[in-house]
Protein backbone atom coordinates (compact mmCIF):
# COMPACT_ATOMS: atom_id res chain seq x y z
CA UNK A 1 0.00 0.00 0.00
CA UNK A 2 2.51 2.03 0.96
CA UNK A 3 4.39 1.43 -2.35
CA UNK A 4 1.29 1.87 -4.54
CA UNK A 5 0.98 5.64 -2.60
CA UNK A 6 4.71 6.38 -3.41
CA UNK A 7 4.08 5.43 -6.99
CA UNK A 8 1.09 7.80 -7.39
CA UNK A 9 2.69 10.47 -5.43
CA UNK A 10 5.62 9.99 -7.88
CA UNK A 11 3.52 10.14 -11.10
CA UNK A 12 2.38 13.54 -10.14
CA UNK A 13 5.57 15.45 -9.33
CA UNK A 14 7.08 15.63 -13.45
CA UNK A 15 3.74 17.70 -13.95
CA UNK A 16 4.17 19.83 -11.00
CA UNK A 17 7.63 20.28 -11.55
CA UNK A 18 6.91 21.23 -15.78
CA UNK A 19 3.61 23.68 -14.50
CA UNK A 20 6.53 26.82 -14.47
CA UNK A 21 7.87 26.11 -17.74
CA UNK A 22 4.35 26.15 -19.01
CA UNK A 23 3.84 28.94 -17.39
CA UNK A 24 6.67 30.89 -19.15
CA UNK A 25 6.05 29.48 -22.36
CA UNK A 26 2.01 30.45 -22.53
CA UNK A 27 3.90 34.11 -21.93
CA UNK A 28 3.18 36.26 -25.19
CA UNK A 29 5.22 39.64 -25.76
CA UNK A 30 4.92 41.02 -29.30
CA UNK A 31 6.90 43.80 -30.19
CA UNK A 32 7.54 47.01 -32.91
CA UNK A 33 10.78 48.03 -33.62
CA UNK A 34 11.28 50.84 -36.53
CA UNK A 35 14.82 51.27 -37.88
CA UNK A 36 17.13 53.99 -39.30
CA UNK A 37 17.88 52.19 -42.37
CA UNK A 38 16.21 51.25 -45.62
CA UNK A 39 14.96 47.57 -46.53
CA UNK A 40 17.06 47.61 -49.04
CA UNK A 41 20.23 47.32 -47.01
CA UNK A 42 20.69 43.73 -46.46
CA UNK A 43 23.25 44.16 -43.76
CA UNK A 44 22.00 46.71 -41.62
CA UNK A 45 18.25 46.83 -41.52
CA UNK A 46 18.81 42.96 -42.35
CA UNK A 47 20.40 42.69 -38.93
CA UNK A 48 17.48 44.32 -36.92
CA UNK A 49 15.53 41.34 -38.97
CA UNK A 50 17.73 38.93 -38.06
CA UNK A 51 17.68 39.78 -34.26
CA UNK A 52 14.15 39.47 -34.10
CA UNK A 53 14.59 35.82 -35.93
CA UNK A 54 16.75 34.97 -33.00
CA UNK A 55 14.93 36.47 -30.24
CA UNK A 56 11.87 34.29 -31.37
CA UNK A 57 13.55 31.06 -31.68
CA UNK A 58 15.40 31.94 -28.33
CA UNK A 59 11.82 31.80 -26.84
CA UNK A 60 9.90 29.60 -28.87
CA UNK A 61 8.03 32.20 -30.51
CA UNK A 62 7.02 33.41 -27.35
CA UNK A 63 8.43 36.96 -27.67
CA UNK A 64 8.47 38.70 -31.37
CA UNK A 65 9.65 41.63 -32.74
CA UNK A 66 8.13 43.14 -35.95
CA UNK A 67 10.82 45.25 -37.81
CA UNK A 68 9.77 48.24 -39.87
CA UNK A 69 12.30 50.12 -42.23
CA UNK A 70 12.95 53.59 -41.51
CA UNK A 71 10.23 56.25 -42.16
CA UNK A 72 7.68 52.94 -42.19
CA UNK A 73 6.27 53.95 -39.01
CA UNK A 74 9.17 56.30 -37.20
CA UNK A 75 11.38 58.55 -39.22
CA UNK A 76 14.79 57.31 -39.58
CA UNK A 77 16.19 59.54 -37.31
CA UNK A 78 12.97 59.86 -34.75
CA UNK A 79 14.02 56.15 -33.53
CA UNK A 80 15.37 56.99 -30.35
CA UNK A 81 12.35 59.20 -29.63
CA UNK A 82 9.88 57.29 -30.14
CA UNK A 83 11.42 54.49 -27.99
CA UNK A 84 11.85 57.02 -25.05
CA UNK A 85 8.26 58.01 -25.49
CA UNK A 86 7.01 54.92 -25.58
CA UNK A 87 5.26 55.17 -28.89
CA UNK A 88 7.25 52.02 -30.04
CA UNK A 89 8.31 49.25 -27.56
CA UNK A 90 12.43 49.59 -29.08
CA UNK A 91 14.27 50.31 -31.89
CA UNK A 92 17.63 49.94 -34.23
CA UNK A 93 19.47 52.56 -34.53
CA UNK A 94 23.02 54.43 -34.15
CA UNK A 95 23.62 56.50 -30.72
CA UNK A 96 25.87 59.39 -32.87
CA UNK A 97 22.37 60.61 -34.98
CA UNK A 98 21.39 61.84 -31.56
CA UNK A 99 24.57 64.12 -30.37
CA UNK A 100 22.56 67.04 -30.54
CA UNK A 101 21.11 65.77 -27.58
CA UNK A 102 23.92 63.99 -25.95
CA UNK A 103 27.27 64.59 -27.30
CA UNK A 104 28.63 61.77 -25.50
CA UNK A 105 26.73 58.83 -27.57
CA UNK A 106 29.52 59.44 -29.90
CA UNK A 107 31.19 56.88 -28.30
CA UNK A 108 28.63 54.45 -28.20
CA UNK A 109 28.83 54.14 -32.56
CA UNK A 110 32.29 55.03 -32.91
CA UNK A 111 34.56 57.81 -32.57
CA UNK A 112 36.83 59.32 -35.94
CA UNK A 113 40.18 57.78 -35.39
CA UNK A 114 38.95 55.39 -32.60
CA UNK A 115 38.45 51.71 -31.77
CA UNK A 116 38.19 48.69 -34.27
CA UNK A 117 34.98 46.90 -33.64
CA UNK A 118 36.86 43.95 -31.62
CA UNK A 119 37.92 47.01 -29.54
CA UNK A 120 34.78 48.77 -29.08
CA UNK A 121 32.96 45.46 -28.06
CA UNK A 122 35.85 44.90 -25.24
CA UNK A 123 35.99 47.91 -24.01
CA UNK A 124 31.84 48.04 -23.59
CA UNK A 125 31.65 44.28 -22.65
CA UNK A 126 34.96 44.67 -19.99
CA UNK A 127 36.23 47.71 -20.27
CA UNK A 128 33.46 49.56 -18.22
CA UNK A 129 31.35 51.59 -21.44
CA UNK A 130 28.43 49.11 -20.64
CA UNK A 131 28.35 50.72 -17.99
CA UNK A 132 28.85 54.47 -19.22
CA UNK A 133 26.07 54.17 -21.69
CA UNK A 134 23.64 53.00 -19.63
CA UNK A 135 24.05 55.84 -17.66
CA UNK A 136 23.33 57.76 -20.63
CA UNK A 137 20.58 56.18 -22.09
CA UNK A 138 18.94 55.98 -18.61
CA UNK A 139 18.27 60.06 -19.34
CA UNK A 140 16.23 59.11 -22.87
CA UNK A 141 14.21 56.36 -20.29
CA UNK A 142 15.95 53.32 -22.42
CA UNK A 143 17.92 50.25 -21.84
CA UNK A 144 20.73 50.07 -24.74
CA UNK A 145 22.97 47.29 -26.11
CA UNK A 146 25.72 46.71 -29.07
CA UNK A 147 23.28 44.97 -31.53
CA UNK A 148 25.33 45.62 -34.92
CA UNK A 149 28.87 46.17 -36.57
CA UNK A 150 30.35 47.81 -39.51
CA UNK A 151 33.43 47.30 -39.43
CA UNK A 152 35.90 49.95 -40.89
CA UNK A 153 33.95 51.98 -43.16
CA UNK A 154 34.72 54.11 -46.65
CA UNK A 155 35.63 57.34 -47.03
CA UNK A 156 33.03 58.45 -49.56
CA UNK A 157 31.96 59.08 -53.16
CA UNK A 158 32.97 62.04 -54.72
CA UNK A 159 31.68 63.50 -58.31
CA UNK A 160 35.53 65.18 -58.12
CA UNK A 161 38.75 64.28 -57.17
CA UNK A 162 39.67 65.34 -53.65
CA UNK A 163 43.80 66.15 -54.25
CA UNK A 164 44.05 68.69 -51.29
CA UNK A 165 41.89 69.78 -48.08
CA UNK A 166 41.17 73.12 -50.33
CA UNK A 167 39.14 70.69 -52.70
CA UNK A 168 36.93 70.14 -49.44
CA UNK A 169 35.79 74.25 -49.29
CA UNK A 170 32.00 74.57 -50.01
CA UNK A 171 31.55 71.06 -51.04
CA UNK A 172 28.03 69.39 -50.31
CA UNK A 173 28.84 66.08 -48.31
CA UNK A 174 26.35 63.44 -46.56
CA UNK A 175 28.40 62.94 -43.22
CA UNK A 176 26.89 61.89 -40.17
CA UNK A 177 27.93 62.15 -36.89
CA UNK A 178 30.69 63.74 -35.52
CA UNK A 179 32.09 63.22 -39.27
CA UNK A 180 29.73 66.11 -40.33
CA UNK A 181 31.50 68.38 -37.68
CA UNK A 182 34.91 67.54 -39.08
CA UNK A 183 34.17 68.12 -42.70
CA UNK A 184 32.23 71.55 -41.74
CA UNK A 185 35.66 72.63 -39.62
CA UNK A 186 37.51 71.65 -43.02
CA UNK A 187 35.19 73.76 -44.90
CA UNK A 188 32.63 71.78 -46.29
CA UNK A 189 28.98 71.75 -45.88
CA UNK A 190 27.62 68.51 -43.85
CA UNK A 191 24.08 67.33 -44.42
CA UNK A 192 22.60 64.46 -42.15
CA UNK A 193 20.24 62.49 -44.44
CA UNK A 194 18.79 59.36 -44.61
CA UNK A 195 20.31 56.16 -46.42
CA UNK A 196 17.21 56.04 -48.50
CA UNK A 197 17.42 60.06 -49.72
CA UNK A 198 21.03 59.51 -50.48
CA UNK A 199 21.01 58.73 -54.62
CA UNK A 200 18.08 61.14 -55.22
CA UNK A 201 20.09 63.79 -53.64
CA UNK A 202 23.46 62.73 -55.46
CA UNK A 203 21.29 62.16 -58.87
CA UNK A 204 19.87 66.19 -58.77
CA UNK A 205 22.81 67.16 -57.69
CA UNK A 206 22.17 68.85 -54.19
CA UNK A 207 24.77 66.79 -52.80
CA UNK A 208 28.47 66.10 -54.10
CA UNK A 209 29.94 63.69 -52.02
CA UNK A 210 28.12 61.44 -50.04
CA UNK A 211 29.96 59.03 -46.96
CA UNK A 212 27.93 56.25 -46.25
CA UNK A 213 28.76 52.97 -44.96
CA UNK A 214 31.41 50.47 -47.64
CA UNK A 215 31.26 48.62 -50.62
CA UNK A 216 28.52 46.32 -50.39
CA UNK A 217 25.60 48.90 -49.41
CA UNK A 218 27.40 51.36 -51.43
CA UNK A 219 26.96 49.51 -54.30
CA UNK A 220 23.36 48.45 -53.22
CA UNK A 221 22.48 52.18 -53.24
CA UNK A 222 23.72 52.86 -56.56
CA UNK A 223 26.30 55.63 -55.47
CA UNK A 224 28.57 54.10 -58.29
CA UNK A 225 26.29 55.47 -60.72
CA UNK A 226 25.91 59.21 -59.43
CA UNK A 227 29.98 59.23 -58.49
CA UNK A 228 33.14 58.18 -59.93
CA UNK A 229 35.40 58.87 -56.82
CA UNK A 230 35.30 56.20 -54.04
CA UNK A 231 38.21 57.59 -51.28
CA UNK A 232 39.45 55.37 -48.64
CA UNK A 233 40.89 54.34 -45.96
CA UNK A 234 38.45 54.81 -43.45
CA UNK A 235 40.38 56.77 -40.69
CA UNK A 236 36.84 58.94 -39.79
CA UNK A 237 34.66 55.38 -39.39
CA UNK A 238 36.96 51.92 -38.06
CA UNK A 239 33.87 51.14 -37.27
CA UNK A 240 29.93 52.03 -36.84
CA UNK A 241 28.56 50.04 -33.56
CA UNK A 242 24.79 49.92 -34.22
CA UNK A 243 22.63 49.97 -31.03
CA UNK A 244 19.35 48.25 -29.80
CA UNK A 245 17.45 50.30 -27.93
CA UNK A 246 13.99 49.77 -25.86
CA UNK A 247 11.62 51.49 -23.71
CA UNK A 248 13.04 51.05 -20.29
CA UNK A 249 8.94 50.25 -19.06
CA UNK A 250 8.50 47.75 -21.82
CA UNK A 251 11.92 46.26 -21.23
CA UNK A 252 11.44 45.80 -17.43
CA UNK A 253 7.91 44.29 -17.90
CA UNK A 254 9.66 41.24 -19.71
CA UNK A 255 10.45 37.95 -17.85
CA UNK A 256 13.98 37.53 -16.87
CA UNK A 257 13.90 34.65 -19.66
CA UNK A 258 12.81 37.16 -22.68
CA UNK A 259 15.57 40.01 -21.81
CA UNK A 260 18.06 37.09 -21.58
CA UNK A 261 17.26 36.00 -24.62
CA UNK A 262 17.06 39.46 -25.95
CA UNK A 263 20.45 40.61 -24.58
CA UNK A 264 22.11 37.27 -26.14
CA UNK A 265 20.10 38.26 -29.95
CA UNK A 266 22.20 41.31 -30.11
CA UNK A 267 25.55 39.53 -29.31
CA UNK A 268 24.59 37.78 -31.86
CA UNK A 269 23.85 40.14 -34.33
CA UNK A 270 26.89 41.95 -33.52
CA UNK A 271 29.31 39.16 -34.86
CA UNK A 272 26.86 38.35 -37.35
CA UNK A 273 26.57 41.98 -39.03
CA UNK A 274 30.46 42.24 -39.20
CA UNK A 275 31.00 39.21 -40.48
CA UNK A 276 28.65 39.54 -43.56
CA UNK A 277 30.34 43.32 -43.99
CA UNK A 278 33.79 41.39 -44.38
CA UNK A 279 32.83 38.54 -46.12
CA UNK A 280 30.48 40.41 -48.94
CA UNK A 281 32.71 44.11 -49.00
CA UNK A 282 35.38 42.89 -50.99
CA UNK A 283 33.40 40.90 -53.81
CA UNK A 284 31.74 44.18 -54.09
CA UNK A 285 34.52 46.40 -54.21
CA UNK A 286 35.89 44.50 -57.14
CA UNK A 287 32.71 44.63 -59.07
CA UNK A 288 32.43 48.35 -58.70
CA UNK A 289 36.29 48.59 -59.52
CA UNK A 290 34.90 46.80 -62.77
CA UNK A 291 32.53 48.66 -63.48
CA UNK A 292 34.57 51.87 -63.80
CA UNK A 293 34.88 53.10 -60.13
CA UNK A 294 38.07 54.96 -59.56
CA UNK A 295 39.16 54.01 -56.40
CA UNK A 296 41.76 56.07 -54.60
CA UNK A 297 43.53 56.94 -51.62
CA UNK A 298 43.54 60.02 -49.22
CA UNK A 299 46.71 62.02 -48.86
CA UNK A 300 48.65 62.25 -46.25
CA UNK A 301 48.01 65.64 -45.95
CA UNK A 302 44.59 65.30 -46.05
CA UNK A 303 44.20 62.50 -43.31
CA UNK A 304 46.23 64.64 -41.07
CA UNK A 305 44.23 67.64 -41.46
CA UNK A 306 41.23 65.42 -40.47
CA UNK A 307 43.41 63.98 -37.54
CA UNK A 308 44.17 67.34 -35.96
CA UNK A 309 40.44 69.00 -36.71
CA UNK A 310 39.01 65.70 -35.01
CA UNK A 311 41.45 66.32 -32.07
CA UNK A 312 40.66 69.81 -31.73
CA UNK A 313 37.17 69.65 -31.84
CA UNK A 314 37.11 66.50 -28.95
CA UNK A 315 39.00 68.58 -27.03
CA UNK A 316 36.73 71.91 -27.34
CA UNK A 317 33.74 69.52 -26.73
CA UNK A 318 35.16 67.89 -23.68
CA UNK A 319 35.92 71.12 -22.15
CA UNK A 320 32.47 72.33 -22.64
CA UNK A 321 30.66 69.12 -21.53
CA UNK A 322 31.31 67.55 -18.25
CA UNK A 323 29.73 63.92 -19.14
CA UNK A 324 31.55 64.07 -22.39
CA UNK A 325 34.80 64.40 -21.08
CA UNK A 326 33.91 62.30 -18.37
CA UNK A 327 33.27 59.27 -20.75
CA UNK A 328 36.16 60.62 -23.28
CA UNK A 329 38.47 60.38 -20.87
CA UNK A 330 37.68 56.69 -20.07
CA UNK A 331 37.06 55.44 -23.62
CA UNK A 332 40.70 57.43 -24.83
CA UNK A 333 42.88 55.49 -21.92
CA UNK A 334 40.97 51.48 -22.98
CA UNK A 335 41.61 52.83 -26.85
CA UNK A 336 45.30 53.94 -25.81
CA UNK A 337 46.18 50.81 -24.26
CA UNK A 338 44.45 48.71 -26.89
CA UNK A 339 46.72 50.51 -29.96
CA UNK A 340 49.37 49.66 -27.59
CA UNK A 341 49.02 46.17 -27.68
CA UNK A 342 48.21 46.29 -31.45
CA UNK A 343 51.81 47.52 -32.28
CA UNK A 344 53.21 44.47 -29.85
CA UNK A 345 50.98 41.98 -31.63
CA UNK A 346 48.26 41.37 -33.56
CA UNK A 347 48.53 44.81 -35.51
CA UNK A 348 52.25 44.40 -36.41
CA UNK A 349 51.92 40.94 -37.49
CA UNK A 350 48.92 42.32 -39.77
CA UNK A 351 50.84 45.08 -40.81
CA UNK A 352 53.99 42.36 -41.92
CA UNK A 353 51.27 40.08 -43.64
CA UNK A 354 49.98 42.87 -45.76
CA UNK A 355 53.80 43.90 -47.19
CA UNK A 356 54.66 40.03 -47.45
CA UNK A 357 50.90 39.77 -49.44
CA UNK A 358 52.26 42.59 -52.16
């Protein structure tokens, strides 16, 4: 008897012990998340899709996240907003199309002569700027993680050759960012626009130069076609660190399971987004070389103009804004010691197998 009561007391306890996992996984969240980019950009607004792939697998389908290109439901640069406000639950975007309303989120994309992306992800993941920009985005009422890479970037298409930092003066250039402030101290005329106004602005002609992103959107956009210049390296962009951003009400009303699995989506899409950017730039590269792009090089001259303006300018800014030089200050000493390290190692051995390669 006693035996037969253990038996049916056993039978019972797999069910009681699966009732909380049944419990999580009748839990339904369903998201919107508007991004800055167009559809047509594979690698970027395909990355905000591909997030929201992994954050419903993650949970079974429990949680999902409907993407909308920018200006579908948000304007591309009204992302952050509209997560702050609520009016959306998150969003994909890039912290430096907000400096007008914190400087510092500079240094959440990517500063002009800064960190590679393997740097930028240590120094947020150990090197304390986790913990920096969550201070910041705390003040736009969001929660904020590394959800997207570029990797080192282009350094634009120009209808003219650019043989001297005079050839800059009065010229009409897409830059974002900080970028925008060093091509207006070099005397051009910065325009922040959206990826998806870019050709139509090159094609009429109220925009000469446009800096966008590299080869593989470039090419996507059709900037081949409106400009026969295509300058690199890249010294103003090693990299473009695109962030995830939500509502900090909607993100705190999520079970501990969902954010998990919503914090490990944008790991994710980190790697993933750089390594599609270096696996599909160069194929691209070479078919726009083809097709009669006239790559070339900037000066020295030129890159050291850009060097000292950038310096000079993140050094006026710091001095004017305590929580900018506050995070400057931390993010210059992890980039410091990381270049250090580069010129011991992994950067000189890269620098010997590119001269051997020749």
């Amino acid at each position: 008897m006693k035996r037969r009561s253990f038996l049916a007391a056993g039978a019972v306890a797999p069910a009681a012990l699966a009732a909380p996992v049944v419990a999580r996984a009748q839990t339904r969240v369903q998201w919107r998340m508007p991004t800055s980019f167009p559809t047509g950009l594979a690698t970027i607004h395909g990355g905000a899709q591909y997030m929201a792939e992994r954050v419903s697998q993650m949970t079974d389908g429990g949680f999902t996240i409907r993407v909308f290109a920018g200006g579908e439901i948000v304007p591309p640069l009204g992302v952050l907003e509209a997560a702050q406000t609520g009016a959306v639950e998150c969003g994909f975007t890039a912290g430096f199309y907000y400096l007008g309303r914190m400087p510092a989120l500079l240094f959440d994309t990517g500063a002009p002569f800064g960190m590679t992306p393997r740097m930028h992800l240590a120094w947020m993941r150990q090197g304390g700027g986790k913990e920096l920009m969550a201070e910041l985005y705390e003040e736009f009422n969001v929660v904020s993680f590394p959800a997207g890479a570029t990797g080192a970037q282009m350094g634009g298409w120009f209808r003219n050759p650019i043989n001297s930092v005079e050839d800059l003066r009065g010229l009409r250039i897409r830059a974002a960012g900080f970028l925008g402030n060093i091509f207006a101290d070099l005397g051009a005329v910065p325009q922040q626009i959206p990826g998806a106004d870019l050709y139509p602005a090159m094609e009429r002609g109220t925009l000469d130069a446009v800096e966008f992103v590299g080869p593989y959107d470039d090419e996507r956009l059709g900037f081949n076609r409106v400009a026969r210049y295509y300058y690199a390296p890249g010294v103003l962009e090693l990299n473009a660190s695109i962030g995830f951003v939500a509502n900090r009400e909607a993100f705190n009303a999520l079970p501990d399971s969902y954010k998990a699995a919503l914090e490990a989506a944008c790991t994710e899409t980190y790697s993933e987004m750089l390594a599609r950017y270096d696996a599909l730039n160069v194929p691209a590269l070479r078919r726009l070389v083809e097709s009669g792009t006239e790559l070339r090089s900037w000066s020295t001259e030129i890159m050291t103009a850009m060097r000292q303006s950038n310096d000079r300018l993140i050094e006026q800014q710091a001095e004017e804004n305590e929580t900018f030089r506050r995070v400057y200050s931390a993010w210059k000493e992890f980039l410091d010691d990381q270049l250090l390290w580069s010129s011991v190692n992994d950067g000189a051995a890269l620098n010997f197998l590119m001269r051997a390669a020749r």
